[in-house]
PDB file of N, CA and C in Angstrom:
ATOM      1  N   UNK A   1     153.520 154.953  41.061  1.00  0.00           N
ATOM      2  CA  UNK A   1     153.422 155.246  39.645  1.00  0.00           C
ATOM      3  C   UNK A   1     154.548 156.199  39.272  1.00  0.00           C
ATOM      4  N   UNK A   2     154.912 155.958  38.112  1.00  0.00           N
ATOM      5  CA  UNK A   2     156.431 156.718  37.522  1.00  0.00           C
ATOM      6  C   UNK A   2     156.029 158.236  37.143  1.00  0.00           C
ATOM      7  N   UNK A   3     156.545 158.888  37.583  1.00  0.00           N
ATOM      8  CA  UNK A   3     156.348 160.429  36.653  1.00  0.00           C
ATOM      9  C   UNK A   3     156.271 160.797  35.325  1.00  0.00           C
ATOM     10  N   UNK A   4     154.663 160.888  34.717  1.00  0.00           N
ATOM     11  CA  UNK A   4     154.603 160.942  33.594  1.00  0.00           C
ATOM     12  C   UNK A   4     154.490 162.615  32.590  1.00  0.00           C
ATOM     13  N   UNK A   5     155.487 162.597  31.737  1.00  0.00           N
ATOM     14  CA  UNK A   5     155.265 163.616  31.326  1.00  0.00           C
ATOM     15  C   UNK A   5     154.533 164.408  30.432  1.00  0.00           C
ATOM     16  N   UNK A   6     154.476 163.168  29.583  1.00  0.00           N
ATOM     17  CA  UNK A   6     153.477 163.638  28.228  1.00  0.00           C
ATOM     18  C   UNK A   6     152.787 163.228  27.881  1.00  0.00           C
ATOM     19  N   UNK A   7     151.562 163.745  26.648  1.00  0.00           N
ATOM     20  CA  UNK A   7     149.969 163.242  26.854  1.00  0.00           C
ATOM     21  C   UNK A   7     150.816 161.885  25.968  1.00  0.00           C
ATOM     22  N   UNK A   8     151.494 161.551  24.924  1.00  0.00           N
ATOM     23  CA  UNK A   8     152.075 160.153  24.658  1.00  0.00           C
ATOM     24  C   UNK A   8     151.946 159.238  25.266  1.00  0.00           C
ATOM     25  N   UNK A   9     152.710 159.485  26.848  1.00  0.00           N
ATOM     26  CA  UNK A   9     152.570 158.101  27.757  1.00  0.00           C
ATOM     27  C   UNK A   9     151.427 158.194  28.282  1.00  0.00           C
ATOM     28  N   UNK A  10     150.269 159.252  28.705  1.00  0.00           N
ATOM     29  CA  UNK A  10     149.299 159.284  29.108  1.00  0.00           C
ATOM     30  C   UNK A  10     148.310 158.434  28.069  1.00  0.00           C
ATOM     31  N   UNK A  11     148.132 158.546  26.562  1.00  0.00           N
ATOM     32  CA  UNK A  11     147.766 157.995  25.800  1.00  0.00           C
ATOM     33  C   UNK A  11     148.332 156.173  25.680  1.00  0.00           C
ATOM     34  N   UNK A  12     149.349 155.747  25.849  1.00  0.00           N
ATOM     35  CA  UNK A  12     149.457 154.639  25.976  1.00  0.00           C
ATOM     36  C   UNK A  12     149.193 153.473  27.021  1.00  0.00           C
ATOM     37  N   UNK A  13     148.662 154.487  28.510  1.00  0.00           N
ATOM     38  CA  UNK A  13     148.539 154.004  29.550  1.00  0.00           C
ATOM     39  C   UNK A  13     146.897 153.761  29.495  1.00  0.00           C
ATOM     40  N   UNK A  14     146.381 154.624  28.515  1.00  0.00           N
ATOM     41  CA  UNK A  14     144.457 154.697  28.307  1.00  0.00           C
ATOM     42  C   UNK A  14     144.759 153.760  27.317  1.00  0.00           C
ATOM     43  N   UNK A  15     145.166 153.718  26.462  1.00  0.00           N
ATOM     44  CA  UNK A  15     144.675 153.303  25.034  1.00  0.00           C
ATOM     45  C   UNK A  15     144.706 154.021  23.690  1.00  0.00           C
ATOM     46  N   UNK A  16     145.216 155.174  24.212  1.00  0.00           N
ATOM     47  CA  UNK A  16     144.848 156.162  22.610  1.00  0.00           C
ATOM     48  C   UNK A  16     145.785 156.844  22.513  1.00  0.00           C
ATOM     49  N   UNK A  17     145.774 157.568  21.296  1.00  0.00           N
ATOM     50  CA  UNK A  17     147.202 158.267  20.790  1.00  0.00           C
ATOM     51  C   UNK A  17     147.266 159.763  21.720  1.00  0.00           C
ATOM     52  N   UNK A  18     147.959 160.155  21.545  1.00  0.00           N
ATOM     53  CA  UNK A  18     148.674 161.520  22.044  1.00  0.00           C
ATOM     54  C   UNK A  18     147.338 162.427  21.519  1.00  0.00           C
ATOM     55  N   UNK A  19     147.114 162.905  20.182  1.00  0.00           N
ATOM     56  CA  UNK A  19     146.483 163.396  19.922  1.00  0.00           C
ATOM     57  C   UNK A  19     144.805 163.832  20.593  1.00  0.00           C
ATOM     58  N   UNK A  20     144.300 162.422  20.665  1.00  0.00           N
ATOM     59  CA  UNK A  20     143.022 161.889  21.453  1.00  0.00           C
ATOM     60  C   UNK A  20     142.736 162.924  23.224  1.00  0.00           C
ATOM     61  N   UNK A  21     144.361 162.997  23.534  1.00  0.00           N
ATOM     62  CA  UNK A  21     144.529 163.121  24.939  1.00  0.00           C
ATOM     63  C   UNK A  21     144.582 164.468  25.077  1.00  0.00           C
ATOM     64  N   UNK A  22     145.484 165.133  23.577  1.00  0.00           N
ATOM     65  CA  UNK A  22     145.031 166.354  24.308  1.00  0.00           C
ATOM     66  C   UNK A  22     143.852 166.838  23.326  1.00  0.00           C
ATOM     67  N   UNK A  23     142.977 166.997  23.131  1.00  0.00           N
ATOM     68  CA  UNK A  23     141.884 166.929  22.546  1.00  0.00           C
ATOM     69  C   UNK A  23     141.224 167.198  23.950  1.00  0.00           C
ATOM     70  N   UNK A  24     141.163 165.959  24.766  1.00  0.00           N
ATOM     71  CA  UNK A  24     140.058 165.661  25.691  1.00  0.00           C
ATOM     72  C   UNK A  24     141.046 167.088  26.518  1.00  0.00           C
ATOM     73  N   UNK A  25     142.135 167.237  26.721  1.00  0.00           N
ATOM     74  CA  UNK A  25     142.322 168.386  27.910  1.00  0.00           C
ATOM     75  C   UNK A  25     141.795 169.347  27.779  1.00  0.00           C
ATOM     76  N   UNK A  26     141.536 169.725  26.373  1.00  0.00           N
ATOM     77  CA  UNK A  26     140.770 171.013  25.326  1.00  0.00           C
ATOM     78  C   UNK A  26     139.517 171.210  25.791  1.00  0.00           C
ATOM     79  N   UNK A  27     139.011 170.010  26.263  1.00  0.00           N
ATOM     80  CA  UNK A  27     137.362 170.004  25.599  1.00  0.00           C
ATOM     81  C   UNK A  27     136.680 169.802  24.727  1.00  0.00           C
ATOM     82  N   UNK A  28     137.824 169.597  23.843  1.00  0.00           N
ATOM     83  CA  UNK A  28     137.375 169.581  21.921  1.00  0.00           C
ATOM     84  C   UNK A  28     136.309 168.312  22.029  1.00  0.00           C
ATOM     85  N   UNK A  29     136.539 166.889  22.820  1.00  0.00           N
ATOM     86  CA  UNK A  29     135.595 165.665  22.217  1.00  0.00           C
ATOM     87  C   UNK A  29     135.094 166.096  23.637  1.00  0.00           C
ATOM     88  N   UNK A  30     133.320 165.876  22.854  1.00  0.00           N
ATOM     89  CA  UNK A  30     132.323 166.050  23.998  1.00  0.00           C
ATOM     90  C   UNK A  30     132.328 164.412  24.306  1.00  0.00           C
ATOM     91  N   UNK A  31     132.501 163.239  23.566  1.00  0.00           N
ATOM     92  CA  UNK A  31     131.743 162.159  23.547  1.00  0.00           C
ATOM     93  C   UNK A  31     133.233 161.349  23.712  1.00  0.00           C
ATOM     94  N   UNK A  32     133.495 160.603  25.157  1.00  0.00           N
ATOM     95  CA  UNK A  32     134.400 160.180  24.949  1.00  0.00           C
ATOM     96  C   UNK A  32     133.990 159.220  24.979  1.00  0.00           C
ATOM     97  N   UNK A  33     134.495 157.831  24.354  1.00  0.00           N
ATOM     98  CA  UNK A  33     134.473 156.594  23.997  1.00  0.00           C
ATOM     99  C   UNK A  33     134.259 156.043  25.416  1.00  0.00           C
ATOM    100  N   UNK A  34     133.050 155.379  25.912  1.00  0.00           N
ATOM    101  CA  UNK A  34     132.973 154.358  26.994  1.00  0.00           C
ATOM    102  C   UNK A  34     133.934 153.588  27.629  1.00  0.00           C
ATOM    103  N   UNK A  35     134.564 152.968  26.145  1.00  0.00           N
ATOM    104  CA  UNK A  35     135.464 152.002  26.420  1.00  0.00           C
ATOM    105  C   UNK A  35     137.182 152.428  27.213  1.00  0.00           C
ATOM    106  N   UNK A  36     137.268 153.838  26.662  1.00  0.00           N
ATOM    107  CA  UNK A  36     138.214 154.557  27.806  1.00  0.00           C
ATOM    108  C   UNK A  36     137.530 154.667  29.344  1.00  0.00           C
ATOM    109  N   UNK A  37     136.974 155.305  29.569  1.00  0.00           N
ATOM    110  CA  UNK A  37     136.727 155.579  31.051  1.00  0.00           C
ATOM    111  C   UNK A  37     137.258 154.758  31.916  1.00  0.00           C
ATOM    112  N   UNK A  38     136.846 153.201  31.868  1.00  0.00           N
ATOM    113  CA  UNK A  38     137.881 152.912  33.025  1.00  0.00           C
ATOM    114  C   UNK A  38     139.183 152.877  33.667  1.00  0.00           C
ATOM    115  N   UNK A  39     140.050 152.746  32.284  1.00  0.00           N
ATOM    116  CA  UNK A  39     140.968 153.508  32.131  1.00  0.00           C
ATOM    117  C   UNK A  39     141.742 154.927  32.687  1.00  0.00           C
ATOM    118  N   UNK A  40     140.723 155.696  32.388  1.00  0.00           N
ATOM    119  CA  UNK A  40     140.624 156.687  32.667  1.00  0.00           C
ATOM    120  C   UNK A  40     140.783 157.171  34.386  1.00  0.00           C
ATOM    121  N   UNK A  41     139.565 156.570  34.931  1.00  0.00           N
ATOM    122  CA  UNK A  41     139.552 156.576  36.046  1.00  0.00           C
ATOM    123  C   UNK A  41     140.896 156.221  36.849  1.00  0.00           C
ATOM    124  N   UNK A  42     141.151 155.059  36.338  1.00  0.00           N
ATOM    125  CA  UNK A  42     142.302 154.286  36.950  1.00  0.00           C
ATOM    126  C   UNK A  42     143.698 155.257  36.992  1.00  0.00           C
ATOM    127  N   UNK A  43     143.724 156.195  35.714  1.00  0.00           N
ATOM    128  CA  UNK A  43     145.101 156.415  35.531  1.00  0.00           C
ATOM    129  C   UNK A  43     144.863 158.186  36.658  1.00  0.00           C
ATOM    130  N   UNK A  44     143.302 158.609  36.163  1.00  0.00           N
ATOM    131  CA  UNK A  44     143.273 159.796  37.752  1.00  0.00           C
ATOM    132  C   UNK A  44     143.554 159.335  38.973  1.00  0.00           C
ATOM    133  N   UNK A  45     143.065 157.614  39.364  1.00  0.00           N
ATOM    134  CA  UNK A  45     143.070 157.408  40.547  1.00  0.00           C
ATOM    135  C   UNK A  45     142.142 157.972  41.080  1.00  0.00           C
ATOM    136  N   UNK A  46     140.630 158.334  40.216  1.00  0.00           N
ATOM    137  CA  UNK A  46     139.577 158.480  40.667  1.00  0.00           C
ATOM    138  C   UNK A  46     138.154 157.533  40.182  1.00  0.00           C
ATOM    139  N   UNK A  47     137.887 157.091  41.295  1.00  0.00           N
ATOM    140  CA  UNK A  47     136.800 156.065  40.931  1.00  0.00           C
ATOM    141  C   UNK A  47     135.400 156.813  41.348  1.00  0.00           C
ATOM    142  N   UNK A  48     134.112 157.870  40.681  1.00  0.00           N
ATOM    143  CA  UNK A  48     133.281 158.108  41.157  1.00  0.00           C
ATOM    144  C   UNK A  48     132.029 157.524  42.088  1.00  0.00           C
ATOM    145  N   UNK A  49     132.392 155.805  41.577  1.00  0.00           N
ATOM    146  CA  UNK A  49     131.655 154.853  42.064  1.00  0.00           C
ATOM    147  C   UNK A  49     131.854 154.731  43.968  1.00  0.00           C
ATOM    148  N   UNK A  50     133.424 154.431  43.902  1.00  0.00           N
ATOM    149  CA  UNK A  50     133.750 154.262  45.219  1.00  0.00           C
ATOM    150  C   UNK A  50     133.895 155.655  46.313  1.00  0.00           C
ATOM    151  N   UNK A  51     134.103 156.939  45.547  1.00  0.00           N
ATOM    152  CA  UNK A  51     133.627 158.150  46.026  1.00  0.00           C
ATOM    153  C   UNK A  51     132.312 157.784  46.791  1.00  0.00           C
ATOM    154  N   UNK A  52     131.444 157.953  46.010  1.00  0.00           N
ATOM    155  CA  UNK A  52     130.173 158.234  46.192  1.00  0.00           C
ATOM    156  C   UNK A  52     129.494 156.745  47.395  1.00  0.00           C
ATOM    157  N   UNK A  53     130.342 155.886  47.735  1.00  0.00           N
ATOM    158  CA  UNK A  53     130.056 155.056  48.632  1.00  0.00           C
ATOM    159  C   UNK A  53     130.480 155.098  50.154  1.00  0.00           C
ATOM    160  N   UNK A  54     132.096 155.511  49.597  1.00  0.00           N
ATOM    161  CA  UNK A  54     132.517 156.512  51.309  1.00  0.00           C
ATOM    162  C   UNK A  54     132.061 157.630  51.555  1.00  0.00           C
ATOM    163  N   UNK A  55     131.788 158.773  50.480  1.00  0.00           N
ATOM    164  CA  UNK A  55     131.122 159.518  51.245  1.00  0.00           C
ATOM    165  C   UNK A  55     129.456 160.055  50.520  1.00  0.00           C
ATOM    166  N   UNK A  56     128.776 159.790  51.152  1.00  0.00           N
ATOM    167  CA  UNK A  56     127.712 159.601  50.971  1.00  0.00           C
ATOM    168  C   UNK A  56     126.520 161.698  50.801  1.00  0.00           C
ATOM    169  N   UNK A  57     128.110 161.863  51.343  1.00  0.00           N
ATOM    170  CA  UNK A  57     127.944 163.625  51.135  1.00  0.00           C
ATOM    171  C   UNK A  57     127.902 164.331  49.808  1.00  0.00           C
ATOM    172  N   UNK A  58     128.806 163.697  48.995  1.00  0.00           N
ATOM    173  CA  UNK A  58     129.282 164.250  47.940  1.00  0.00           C
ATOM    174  C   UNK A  58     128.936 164.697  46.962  1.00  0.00           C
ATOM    175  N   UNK A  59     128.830 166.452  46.869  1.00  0.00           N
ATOM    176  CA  UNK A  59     127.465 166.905  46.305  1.00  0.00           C
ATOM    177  C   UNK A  59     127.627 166.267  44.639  1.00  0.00           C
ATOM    178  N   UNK A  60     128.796 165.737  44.026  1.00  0.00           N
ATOM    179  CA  UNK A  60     128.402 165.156  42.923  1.00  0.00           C
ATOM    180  C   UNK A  60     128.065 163.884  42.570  1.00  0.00           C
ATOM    181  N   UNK A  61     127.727 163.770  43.907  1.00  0.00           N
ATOM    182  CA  UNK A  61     127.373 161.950  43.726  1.00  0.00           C
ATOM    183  C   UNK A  61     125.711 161.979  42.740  1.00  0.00           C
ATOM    184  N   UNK A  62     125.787 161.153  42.212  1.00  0.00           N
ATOM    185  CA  UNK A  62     124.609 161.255  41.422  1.00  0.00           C
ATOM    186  C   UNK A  62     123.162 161.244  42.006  1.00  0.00           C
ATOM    187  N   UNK A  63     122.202 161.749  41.683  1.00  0.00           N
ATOM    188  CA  UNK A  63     121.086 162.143  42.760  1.00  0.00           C
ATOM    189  C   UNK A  63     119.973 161.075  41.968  1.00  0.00           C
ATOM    190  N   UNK A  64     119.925 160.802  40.239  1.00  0.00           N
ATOM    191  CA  UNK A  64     118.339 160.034  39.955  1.00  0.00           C
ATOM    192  C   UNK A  64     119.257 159.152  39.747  1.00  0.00           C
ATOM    193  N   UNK A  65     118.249 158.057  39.562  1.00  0.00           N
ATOM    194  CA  UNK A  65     118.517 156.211  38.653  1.00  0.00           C
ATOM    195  C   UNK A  65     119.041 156.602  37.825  1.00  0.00           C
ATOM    196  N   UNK A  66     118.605 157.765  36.924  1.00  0.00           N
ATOM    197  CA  UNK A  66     119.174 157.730  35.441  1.00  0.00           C
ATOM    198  C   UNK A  66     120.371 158.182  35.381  1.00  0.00           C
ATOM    199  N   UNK A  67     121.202 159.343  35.866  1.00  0.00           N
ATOM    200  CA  UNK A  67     122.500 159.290  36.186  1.00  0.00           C
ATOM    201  C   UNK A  67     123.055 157.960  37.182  1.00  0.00           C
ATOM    202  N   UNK A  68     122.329 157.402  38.038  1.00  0.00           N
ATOM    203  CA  UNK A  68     123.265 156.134  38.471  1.00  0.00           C
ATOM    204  C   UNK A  68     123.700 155.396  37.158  1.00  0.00           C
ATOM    205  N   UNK A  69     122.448 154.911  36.357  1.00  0.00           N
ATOM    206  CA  UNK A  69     122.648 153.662  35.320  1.00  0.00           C
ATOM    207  C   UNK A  69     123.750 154.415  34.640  1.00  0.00           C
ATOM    208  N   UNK A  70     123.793 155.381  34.002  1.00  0.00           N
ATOM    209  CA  UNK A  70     124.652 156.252  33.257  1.00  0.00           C
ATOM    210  C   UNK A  70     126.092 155.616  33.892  1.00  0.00           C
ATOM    211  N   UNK A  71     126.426 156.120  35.340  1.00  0.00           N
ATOM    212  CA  UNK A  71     127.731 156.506  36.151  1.00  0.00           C
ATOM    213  C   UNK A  71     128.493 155.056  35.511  1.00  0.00           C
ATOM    214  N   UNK A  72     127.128 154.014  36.291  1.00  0.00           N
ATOM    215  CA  UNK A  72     127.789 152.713  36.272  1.00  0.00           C
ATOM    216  C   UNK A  72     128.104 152.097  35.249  1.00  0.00           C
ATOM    217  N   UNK A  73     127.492 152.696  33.807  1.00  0.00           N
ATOM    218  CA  UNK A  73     127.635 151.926  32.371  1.00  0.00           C
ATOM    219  C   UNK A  73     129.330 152.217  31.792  1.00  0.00           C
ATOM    220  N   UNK A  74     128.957 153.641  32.562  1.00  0.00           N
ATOM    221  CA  UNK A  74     130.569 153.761  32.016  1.00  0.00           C
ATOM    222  C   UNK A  74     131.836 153.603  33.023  1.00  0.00           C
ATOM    223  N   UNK A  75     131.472 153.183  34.122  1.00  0.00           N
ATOM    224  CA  UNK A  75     132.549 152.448  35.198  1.00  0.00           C
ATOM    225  C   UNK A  75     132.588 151.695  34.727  1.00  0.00           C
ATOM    226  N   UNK A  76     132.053 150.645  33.948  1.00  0.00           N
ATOM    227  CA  UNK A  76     132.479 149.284  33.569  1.00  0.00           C
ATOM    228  C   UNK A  76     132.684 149.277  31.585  1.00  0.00           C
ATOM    229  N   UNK A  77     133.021 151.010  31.066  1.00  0.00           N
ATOM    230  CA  UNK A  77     133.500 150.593  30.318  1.00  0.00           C
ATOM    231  C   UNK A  77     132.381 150.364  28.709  1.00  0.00           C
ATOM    232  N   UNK A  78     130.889 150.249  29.391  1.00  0.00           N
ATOM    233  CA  UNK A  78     130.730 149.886  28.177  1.00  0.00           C
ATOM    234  C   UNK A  78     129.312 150.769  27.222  1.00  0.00           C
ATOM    235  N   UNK A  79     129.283 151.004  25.893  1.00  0.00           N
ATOM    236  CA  UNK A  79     128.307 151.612  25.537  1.00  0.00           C
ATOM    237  C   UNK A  79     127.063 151.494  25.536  1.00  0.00           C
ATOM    238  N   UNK A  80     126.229 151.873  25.043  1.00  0.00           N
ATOM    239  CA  UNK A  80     124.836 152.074  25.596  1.00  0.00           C
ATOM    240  C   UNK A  80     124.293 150.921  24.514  1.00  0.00           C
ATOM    241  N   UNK A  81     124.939 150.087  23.366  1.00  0.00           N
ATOM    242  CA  UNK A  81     124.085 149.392  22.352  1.00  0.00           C
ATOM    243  C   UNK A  81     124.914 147.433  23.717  1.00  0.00           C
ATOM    244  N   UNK A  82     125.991 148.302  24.401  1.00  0.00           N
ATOM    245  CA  UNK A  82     126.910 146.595  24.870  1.00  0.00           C
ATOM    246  C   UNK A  82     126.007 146.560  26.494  1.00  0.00           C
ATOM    247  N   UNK A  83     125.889 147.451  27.154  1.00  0.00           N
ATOM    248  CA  UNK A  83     124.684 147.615  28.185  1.00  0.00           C
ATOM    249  C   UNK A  83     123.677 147.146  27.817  1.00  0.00           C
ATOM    250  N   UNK A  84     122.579 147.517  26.814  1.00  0.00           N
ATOM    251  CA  UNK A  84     121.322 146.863  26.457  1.00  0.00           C
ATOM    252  C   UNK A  84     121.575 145.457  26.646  1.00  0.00           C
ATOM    253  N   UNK A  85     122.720 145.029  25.777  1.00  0.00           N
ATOM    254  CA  UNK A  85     122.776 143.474  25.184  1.00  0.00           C
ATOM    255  C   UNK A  85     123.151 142.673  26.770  1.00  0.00           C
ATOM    256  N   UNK A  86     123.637 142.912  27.591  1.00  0.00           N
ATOM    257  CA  UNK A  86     123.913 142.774  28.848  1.00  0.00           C
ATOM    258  C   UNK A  86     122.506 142.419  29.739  1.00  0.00           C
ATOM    259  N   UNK A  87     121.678 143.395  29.506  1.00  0.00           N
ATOM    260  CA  UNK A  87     120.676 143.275  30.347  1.00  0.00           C
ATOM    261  C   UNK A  87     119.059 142.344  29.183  1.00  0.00           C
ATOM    262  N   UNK A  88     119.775 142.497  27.996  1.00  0.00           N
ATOM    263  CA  UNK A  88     118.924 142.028  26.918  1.00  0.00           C
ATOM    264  C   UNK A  88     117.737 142.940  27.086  1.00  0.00           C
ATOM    265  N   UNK A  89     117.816 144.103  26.756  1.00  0.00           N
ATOM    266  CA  UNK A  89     117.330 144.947  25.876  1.00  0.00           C
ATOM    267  C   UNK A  89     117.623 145.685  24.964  1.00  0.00           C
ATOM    268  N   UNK A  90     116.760 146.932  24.479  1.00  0.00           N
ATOM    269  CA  UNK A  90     116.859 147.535  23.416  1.00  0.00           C
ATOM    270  C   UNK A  90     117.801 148.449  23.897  1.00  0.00           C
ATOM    271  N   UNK A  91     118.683 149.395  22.985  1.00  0.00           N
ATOM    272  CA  UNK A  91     119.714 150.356  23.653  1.00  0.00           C
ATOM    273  C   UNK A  91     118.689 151.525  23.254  1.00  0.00           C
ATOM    274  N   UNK A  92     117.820 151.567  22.936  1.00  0.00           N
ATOM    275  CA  UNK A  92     117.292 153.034  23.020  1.00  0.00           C
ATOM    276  C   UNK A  92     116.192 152.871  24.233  1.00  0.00           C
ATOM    277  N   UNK A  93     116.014 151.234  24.677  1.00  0.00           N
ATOM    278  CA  UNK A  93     115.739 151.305  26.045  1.00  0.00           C
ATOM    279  C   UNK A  93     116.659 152.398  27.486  1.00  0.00           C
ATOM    280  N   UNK A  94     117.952 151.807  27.043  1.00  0.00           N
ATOM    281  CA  UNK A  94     119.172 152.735  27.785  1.00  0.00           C
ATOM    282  C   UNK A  94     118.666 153.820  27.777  1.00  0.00           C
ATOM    283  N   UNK A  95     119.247 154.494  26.459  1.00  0.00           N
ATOM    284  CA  UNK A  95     118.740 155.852  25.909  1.00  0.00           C
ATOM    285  C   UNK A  95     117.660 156.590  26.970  1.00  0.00           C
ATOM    286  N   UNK A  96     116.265 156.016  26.766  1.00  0.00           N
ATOM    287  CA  UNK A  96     115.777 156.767  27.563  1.00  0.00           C
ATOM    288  C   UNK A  96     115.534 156.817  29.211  1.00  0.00           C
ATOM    289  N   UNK A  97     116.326 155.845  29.748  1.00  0.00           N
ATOM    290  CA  UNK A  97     116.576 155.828  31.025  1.00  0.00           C
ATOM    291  C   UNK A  97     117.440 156.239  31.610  1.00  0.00           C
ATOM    292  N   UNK A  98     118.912 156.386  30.425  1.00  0.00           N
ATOM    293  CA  UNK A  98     119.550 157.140  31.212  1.00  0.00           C
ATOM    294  C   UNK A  98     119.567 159.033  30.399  1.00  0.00           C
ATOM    295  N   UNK A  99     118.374 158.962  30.148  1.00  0.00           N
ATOM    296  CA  UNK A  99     117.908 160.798  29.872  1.00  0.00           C
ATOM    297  C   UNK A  99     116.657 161.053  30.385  1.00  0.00           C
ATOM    298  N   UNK A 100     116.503 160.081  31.390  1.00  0.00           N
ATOM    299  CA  UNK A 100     115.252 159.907  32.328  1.00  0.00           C
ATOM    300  C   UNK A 100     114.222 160.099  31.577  1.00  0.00           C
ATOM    301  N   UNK A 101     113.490 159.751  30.611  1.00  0.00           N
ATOM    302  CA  UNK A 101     112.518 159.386  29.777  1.00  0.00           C
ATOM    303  C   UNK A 101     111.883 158.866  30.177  1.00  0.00           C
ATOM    304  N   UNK A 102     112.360 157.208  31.021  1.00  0.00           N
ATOM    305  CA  UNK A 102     111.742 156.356  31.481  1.00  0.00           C
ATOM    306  C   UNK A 102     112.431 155.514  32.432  1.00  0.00           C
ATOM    307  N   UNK A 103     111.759 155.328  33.659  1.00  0.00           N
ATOM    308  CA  UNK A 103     112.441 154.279  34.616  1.00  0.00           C
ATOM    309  C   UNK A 103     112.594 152.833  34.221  1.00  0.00           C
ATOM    310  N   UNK A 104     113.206 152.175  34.867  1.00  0.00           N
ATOM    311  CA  UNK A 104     113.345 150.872  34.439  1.00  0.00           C
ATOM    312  C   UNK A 104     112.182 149.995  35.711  1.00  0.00           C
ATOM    313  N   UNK A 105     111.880 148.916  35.057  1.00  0.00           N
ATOM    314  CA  UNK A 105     111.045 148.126  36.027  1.00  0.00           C
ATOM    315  C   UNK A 105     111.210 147.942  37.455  1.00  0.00           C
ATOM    316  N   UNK A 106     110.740 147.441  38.493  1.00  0.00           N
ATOM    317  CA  UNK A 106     111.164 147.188  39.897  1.00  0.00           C
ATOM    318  C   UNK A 106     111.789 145.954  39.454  1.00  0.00           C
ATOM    319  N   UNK A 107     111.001 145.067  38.352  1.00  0.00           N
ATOM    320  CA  UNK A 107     112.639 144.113  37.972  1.00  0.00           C
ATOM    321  C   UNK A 107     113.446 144.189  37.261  1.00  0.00           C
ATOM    322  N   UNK A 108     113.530 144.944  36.336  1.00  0.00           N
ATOM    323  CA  UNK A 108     114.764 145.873  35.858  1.00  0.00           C
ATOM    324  C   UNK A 108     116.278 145.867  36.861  1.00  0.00           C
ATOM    325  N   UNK A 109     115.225 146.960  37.890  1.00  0.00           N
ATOM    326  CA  UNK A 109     116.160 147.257  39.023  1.00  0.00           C
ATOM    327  C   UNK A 109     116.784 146.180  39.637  1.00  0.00           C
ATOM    328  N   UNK A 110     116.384 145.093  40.084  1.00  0.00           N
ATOM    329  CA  UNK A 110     116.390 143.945  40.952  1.00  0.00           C
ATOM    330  C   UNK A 110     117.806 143.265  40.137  1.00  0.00           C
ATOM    331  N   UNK A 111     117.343 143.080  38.835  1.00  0.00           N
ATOM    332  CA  UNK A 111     118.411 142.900  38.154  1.00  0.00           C
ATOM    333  C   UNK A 111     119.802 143.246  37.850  1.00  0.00           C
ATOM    334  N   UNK A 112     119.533 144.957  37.930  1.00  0.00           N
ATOM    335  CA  UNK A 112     120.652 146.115  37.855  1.00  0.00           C
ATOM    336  C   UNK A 112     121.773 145.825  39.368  1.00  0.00           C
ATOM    337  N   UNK A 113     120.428 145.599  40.303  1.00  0.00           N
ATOM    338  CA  UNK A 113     121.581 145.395  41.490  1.00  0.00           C
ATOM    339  C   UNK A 113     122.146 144.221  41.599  1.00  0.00           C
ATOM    340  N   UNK A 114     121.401 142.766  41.494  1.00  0.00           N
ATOM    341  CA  UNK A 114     122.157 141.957  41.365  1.00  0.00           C
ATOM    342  C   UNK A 114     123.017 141.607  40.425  1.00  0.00           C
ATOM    343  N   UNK A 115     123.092 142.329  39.080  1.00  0.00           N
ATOM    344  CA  UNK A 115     124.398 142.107  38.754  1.00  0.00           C
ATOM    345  C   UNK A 115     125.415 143.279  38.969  1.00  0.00           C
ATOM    346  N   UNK A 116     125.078 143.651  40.333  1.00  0.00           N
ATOM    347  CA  UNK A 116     125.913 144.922  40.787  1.00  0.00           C
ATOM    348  C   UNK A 116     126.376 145.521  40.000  1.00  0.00           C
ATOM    349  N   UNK A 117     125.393 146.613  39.099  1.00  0.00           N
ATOM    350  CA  UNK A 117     125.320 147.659  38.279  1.00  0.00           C
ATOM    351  C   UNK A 117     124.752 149.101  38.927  1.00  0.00           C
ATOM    352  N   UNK A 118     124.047 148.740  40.003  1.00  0.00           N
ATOM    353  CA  UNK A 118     123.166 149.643  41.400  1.00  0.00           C
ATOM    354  C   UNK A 118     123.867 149.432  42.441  1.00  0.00           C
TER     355      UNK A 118
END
């Protein structure tokens, strides 16, 4: 990868303007858009998914379902109303599973893993 200098090319390599980028270095946006993250990941060269599979230590690997479903919704990018529609439910189904409200079914789950979302 080429030596990048400014949040500009950093922003064109995600998707978003300069502005957006340094914002997020700030802290200023609590809520970053789903649809960045993979992106995101890609351009750290950090994947939490594949972390958390080699090492199985890693005290930030996610510990309930409800941070897994969370991790994985946004490894692949997508929001909590494009997740529901995916699994064909309600997104405030999401909502409260991934704020642990409520677990998802044993076929829920069955589902989650076979479409390798777990």
């Amino acid at each position: 990868m080429e030596n990048i200098q400014t949040q500009k090319d950093v922003g064109k390599i995600i998707g978003t303007d300069n502005f957006t980028i340094v914002n997020w270095e700030k802290n200023s946006t609590k809520n970053i858009p789903a649809k960045y993250y993979p992106k995101i990941m890609e351009f750290l060269n950090y994947c939490p998914l594949t972390q958390n599979i080699k090492n199985i230590k890693n005290k930030n690997a996610p510990k309930t379902l409800a941070k897994k479903i969370k991790l994985h919704r946004l490894h692949q990018g997508l929001n909590q109303k494009q997740f529901a529609h995916l699994l064909k439910v309600d997104s405030t189904t999401v909502k409260f599973w991934e704020g642990g409200e409520r677990k998802p079914s044993e076929k829920m789950v069955e589902k989650l893993r076979h479409l390798r979302l777990l």
